[in-house]
C-alpha atoms as a PDB file:
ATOM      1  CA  UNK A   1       0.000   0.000   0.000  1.00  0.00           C
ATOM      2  CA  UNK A   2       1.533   3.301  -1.151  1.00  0.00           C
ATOM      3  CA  UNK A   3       2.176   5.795   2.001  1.00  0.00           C
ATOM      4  CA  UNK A   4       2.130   9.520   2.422  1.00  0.00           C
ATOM      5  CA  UNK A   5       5.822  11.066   2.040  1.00  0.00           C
ATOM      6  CA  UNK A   6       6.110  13.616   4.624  1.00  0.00           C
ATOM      7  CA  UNK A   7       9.448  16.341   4.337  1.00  0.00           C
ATOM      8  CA  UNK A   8      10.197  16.840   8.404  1.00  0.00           C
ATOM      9  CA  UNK A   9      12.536  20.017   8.915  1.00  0.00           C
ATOM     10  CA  UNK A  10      13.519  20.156  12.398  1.00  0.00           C
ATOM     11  CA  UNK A  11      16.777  20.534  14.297  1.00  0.00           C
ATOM     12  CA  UNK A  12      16.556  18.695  17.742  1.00  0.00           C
ATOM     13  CA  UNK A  13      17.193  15.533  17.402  1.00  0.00           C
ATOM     14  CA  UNK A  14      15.590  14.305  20.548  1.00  0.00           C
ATOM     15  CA  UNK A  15      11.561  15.524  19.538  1.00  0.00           C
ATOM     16  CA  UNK A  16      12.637  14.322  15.487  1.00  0.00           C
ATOM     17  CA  UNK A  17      13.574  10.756  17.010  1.00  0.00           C
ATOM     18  CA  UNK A  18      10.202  11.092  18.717  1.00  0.00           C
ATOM     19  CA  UNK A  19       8.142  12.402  15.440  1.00  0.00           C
ATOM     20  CA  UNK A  20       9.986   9.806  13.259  1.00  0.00           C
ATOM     21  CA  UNK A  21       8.412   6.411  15.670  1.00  0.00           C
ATOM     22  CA  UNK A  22       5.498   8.411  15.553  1.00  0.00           C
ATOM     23  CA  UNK A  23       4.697   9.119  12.326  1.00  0.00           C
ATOM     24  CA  UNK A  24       6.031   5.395  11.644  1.00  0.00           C
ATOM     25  CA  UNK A  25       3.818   4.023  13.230  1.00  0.00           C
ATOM     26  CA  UNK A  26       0.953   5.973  11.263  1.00  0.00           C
ATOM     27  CA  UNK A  27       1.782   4.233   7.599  1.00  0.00           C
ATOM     28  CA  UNK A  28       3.649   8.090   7.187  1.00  0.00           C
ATOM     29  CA  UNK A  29       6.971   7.886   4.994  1.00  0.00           C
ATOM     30  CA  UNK A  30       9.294  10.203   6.426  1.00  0.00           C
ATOM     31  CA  UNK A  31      12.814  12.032   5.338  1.00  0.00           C
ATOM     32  CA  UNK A  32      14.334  14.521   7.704  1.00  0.00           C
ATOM     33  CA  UNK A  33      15.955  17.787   7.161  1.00  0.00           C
ATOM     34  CA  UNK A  34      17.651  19.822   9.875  1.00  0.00           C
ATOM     35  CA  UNK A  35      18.875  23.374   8.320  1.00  0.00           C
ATOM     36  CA  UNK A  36      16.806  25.569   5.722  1.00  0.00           C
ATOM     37  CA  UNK A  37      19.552  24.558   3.203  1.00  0.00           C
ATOM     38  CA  UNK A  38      19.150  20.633   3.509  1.00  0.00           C
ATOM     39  CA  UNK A  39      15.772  20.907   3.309  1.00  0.00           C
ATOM     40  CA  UNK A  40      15.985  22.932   0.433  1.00  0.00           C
ATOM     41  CA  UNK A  41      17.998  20.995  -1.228  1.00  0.00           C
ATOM     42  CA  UNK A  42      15.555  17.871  -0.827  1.00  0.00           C
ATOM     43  CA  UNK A  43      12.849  19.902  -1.873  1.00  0.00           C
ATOM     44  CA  UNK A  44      14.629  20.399  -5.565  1.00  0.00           C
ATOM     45  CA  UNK A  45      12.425  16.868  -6.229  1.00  0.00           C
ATOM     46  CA  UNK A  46       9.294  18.618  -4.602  1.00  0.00           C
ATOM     47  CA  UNK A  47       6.684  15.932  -5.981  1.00  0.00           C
ATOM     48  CA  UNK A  48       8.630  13.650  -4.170  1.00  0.00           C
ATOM     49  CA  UNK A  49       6.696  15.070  -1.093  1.00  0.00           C
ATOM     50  CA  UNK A  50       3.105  15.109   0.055  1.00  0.00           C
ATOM     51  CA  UNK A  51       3.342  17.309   3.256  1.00  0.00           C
ATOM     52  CA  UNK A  52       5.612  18.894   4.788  1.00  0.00           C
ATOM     53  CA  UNK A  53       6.481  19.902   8.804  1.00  0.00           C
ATOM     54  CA  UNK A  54       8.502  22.805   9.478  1.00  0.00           C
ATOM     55  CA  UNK A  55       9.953  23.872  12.668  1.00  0.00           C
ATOM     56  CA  UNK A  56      10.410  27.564  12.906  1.00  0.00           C
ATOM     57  CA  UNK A  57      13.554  28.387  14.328  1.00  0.00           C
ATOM     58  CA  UNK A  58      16.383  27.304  12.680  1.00  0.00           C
ATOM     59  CA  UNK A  59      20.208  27.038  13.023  1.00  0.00           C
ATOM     60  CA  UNK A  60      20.033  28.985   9.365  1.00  0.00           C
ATOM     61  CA  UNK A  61      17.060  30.689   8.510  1.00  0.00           C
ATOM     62  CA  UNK A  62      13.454  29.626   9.619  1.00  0.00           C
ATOM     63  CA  UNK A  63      10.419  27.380   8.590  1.00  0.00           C
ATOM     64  CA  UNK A  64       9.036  30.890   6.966  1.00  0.00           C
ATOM     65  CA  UNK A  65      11.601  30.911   5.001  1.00  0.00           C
ATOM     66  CA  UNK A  66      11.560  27.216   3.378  1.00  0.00           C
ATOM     67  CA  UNK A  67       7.297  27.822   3.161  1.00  0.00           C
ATOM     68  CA  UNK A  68       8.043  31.190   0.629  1.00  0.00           C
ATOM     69  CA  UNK A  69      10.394  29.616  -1.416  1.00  0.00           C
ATOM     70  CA  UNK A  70       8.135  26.655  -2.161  1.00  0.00           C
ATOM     71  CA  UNK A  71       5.124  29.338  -2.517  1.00  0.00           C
ATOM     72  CA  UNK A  72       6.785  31.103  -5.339  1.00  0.00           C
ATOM     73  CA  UNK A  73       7.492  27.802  -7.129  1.00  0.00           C
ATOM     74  CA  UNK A  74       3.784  27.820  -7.132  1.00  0.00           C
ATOM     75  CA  UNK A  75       3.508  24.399  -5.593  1.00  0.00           C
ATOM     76  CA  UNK A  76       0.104  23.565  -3.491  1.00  0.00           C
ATOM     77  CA  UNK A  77       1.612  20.851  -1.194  1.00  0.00           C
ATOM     78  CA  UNK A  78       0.713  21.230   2.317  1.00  0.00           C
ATOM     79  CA  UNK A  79       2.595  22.814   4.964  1.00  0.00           C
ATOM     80  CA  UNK A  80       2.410  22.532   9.051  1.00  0.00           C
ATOM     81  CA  UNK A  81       4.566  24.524  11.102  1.00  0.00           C
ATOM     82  CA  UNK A  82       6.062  23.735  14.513  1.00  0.00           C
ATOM     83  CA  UNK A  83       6.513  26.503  16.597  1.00  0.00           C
ATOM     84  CA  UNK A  84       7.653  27.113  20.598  1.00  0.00           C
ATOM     85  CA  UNK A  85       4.954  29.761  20.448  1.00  0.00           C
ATOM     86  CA  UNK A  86       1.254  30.399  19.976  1.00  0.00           C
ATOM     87  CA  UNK A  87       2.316  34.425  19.979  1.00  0.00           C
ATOM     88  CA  UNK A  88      -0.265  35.847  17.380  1.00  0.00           C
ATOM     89  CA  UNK A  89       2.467  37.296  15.408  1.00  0.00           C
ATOM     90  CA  UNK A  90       4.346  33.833  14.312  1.00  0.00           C
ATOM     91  CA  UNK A  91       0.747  32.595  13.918  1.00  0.00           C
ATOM     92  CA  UNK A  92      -0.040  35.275  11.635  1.00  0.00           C
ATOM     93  CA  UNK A  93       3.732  34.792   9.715  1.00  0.00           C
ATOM     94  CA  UNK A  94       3.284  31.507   9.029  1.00  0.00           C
ATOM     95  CA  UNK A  95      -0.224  31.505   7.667  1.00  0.00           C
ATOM     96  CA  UNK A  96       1.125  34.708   5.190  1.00  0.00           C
ATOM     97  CA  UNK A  97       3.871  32.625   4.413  1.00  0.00           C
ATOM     98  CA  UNK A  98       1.751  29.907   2.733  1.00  0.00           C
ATOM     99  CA  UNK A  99       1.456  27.550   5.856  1.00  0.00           C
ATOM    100  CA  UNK A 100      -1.884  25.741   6.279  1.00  0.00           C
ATOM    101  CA  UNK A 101      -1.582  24.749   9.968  1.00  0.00           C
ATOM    102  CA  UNK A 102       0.420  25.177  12.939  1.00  0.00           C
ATOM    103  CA  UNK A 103       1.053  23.207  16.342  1.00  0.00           C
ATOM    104  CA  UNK A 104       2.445  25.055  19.197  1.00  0.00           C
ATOM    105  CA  UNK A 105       5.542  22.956  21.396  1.00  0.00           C
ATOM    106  CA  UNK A 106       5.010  21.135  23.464  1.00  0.00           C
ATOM    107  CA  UNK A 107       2.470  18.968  21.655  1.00  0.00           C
ATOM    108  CA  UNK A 108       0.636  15.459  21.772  1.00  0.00           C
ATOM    109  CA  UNK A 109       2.234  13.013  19.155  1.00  0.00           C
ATOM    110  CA  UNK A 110      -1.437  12.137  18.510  1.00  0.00           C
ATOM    111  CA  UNK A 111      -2.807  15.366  17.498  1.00  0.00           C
ATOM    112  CA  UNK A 112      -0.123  15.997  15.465  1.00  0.00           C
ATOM    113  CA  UNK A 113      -0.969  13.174  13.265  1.00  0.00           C
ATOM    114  CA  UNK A 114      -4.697  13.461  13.363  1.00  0.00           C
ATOM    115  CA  UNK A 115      -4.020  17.245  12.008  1.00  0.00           C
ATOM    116  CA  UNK A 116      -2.115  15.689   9.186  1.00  0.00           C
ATOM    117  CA  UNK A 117      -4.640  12.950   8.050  1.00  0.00           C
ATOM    118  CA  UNK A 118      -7.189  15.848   8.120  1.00  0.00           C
ATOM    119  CA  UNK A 119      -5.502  18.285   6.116  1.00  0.00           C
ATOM    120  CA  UNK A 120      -4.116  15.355   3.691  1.00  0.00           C
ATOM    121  CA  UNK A 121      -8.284  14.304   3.181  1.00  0.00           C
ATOM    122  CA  UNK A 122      -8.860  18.357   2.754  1.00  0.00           C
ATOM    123  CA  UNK A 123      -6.270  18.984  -0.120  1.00  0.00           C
ATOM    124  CA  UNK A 124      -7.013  15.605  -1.441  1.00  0.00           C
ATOM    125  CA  UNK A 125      -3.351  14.493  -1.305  1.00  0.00           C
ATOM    126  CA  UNK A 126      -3.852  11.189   1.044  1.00  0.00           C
ATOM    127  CA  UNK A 127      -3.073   7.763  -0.051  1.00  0.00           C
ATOM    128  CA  UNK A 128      -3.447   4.412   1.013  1.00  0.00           C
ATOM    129  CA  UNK A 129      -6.320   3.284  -1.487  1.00  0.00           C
ATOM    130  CA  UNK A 130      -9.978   3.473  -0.729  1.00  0.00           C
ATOM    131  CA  UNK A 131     -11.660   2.838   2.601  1.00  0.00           C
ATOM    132  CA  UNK A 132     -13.385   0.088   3.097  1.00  0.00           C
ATOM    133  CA  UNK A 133     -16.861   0.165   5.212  1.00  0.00           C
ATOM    134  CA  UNK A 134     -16.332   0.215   8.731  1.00  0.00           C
ATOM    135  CA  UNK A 135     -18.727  -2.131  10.257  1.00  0.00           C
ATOM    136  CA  UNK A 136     -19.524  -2.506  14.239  1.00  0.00           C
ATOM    137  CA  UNK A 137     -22.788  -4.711  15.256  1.00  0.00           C
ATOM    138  CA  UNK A 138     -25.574  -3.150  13.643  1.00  0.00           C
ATOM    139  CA  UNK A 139     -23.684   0.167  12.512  1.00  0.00           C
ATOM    140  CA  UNK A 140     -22.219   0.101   8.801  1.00  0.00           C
ATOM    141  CA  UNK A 141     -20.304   3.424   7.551  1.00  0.00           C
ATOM    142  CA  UNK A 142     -19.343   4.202   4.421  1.00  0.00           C
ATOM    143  CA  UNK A 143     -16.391   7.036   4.193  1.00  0.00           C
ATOM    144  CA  UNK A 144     -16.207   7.515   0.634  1.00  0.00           C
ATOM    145  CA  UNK A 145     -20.012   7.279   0.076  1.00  0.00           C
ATOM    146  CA  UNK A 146     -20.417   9.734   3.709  1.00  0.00           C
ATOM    147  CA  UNK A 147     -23.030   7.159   4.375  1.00  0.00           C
ATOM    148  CA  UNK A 148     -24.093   5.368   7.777  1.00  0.00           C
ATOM    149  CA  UNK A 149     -26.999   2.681   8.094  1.00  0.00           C
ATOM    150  CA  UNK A 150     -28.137   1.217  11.525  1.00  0.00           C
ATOM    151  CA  UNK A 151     -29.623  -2.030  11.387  1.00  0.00           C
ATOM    152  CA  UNK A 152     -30.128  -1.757   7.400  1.00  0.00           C
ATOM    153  CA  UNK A 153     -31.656   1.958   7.899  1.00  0.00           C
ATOM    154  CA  UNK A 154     -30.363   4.939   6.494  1.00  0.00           C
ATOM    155  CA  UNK A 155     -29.818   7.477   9.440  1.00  0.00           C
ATOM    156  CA  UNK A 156     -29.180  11.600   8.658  1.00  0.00           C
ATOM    157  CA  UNK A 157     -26.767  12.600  10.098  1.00  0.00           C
ATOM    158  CA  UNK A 158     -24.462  16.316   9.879  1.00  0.00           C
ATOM    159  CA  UNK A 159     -21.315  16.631   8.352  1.00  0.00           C
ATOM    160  CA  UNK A 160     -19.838  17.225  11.659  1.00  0.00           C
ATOM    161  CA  UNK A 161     -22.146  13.871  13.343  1.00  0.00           C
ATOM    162  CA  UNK A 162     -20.503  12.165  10.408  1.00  0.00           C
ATOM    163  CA  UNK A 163     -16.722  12.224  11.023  1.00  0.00           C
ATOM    164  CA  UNK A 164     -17.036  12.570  14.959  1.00  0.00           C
ATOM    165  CA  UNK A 165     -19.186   9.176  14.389  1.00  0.00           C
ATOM    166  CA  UNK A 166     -16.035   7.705  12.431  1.00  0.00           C
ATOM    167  CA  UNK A 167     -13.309   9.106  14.394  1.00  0.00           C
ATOM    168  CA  UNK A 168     -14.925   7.300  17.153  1.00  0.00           C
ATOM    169  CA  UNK A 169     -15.822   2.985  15.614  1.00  0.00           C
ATOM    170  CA  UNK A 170     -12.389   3.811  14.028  1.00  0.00           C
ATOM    171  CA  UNK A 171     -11.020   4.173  17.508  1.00  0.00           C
ATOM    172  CA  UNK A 172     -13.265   1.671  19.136  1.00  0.00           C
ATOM    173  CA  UNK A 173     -12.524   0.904  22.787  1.00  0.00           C
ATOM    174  CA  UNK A 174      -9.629   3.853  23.092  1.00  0.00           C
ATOM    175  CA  UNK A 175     -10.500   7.014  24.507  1.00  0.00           C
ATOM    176  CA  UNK A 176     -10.304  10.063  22.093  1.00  0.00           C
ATOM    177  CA  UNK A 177      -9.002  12.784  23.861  1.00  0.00           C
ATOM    178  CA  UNK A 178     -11.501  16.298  23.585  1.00  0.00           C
ATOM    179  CA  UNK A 179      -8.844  17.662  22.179  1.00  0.00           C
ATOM    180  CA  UNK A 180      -8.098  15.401  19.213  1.00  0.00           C
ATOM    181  CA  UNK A 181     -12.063  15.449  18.613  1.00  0.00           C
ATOM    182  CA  UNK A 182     -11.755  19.107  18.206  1.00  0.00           C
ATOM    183  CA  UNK A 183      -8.834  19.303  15.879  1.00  0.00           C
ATOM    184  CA  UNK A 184     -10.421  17.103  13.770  1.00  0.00           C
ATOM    185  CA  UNK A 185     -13.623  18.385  13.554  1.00  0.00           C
ATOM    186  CA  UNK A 186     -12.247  21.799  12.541  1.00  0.00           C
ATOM    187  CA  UNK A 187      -9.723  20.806  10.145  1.00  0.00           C
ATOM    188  CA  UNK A 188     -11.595  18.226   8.113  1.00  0.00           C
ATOM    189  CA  UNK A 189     -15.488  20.306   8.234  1.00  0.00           C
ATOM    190  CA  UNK A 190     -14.349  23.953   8.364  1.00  0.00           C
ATOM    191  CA  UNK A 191     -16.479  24.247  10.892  1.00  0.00           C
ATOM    192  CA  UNK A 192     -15.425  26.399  14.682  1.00  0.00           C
ATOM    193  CA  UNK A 193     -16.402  23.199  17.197  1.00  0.00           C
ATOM    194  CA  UNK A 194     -15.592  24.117  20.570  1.00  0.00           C
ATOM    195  CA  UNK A 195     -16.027  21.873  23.496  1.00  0.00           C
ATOM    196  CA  UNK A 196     -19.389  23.176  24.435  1.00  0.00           C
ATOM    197  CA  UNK A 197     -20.542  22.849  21.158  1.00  0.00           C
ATOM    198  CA  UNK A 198     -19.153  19.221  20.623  1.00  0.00           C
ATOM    199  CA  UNK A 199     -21.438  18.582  23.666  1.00  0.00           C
ATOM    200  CA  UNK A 200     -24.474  19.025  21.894  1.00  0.00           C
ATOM    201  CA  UNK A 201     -22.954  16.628  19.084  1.00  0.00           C
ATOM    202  CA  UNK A 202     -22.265  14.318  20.844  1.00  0.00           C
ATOM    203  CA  UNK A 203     -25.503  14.355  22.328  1.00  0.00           C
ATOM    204  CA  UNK A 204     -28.074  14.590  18.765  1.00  0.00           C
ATOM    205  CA  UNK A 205     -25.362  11.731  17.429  1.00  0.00           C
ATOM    206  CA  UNK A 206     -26.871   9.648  21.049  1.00  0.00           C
ATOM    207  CA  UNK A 207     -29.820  10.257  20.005  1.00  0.00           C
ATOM    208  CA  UNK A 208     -29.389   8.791  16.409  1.00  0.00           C
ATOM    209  CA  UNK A 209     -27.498   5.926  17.244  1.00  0.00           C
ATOM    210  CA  UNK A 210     -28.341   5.041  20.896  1.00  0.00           C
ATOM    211  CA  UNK A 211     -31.571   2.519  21.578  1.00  0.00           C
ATOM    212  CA  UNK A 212     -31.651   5.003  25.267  1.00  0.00           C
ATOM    213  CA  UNK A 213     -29.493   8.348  24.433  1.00  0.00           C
ATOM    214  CA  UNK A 214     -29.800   8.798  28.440  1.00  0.00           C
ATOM    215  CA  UNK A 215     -27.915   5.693  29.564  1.00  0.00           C
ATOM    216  CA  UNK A 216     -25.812   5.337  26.568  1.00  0.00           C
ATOM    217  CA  UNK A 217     -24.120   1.617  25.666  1.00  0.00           C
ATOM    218  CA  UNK A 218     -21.880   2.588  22.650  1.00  0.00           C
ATOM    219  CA  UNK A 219     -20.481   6.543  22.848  1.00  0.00           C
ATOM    220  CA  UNK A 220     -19.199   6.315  25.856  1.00  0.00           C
ATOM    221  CA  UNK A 221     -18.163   9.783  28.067  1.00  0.00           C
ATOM    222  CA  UNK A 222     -14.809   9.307  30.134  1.00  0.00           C
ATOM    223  CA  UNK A 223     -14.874  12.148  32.359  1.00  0.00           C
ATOM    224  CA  UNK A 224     -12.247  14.487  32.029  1.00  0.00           C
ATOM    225  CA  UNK A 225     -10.783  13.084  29.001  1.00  0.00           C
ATOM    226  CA  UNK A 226     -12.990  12.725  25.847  1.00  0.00           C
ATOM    227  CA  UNK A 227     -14.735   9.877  24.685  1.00  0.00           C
ATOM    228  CA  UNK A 228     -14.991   6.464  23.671  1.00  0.00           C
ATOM    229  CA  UNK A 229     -17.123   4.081  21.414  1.00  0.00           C
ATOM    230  CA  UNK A 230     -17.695   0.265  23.007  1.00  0.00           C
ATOM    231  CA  UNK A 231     -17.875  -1.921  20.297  1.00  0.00           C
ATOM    232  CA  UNK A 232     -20.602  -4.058  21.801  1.00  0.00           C
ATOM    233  CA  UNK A 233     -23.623  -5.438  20.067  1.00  0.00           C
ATOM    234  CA  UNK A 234     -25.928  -2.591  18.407  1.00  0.00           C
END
């Protein structure tokens, strides 16, 4: 099965050991980079890449830097940065640089890899062939066809009931942190999801998918965490 290529420009060596097992472990191809002019250098065979991380700070230049250069050549691919700040002025940098996301340091290996799945399904660059229906009791989803049936019946739901239902059976029986919910939901819908707001999602999805929405059996709340789906009998 063909695998994402991801560029990684970063200079410490302990967090790019860290990213590389990660990102491993996720089907993600990887090639590392740690000045502006090695990465640079790789990126002379830019379709070689479908994504690419850069830290900001560098020993010679920065991540900005990399991001303009690969702007003017007018190429689309994707482009996260990794920054030791959430200051609104790198924020705004990297964005008017050409960036499409950014992840503040320190940061959960986790959410770093749902954000690129998400923004690899936005610009339409992820691989890995097509998914196959995800099935769990009674419960069969389609991805590709943004379908869901329960017990053989079509159910309605949003676009944002859809992919929190999915990140969920595709997670079935680990708990998925609040935080990863939300990145996802606003990177792959477009849509602002805070956590008051996923509250009431996860509450009308309940109430699609749950025989007694009040003493749920499936989405499963674990307090101060996020939530889980039990894959038990639908």
């Amino acid at each position: 099965m063909e695998k994402n290529r991801i560029l990684l420009l970063e200079d410490d060596i302990s967090l790019t050991d860290g990213l590389l097992y990660a990102l491993a472990k996720n089907d993600f191809e990887v090639e590392t980079a740690r000045t502006t002019a090695e990465a640079l250098q790789r990126l002379a065979d830019m379709q070689r890449y479908d994504l690419l991380i850069l830290d900001v700070t560098l020993p010679d230049g920065t991540g900005f830097d990399v991001c303009e250069r690969v702007r003017k050549q007018n190429a689309k691919i994707p482009i996260i940065f990794l920054t030791a700040s959430d200051e609104e002025v790198n924020v705004i940098r990297g964005l008017d640089s050409g960036g499409d996301d950014y992840i503040t340091k320190p940061f959960k290996l986790g959410e770093l890899c749902s954000r690129i799945r998400a923004l690899l399904r936005r610009t339409g660059a992820a691989k890995g062939g097509s998914d196959p229906l995800i099935q769990c009791g009674g419960l069969t989803i389609d991805p590709l066809g943004i379908r869901v049936s329960l017990d053989g019946k079509a159910l309605t739901l949003t676009n944002v009931e859809f992919r929190l239902l999915c990140l969920l059976v595709r997670n079935a029986g680990r708990t998925v942190t609040r935080d990863i919910i939300l990145n996802e939901l606003w990177d792959a819908a477009g849509d602002f999801v805070d956590g008051n707001t996923l509250s009431v999602y996860v509450r009308r999805l309940r109430e699609k998918i749950e025989p007694d929405p009040s003493h749920p059996r499936h989405l499963i709340t674990v307090r101060g965490f996020g939530y889980q789906w039990k894959e038990v009998s639908v």
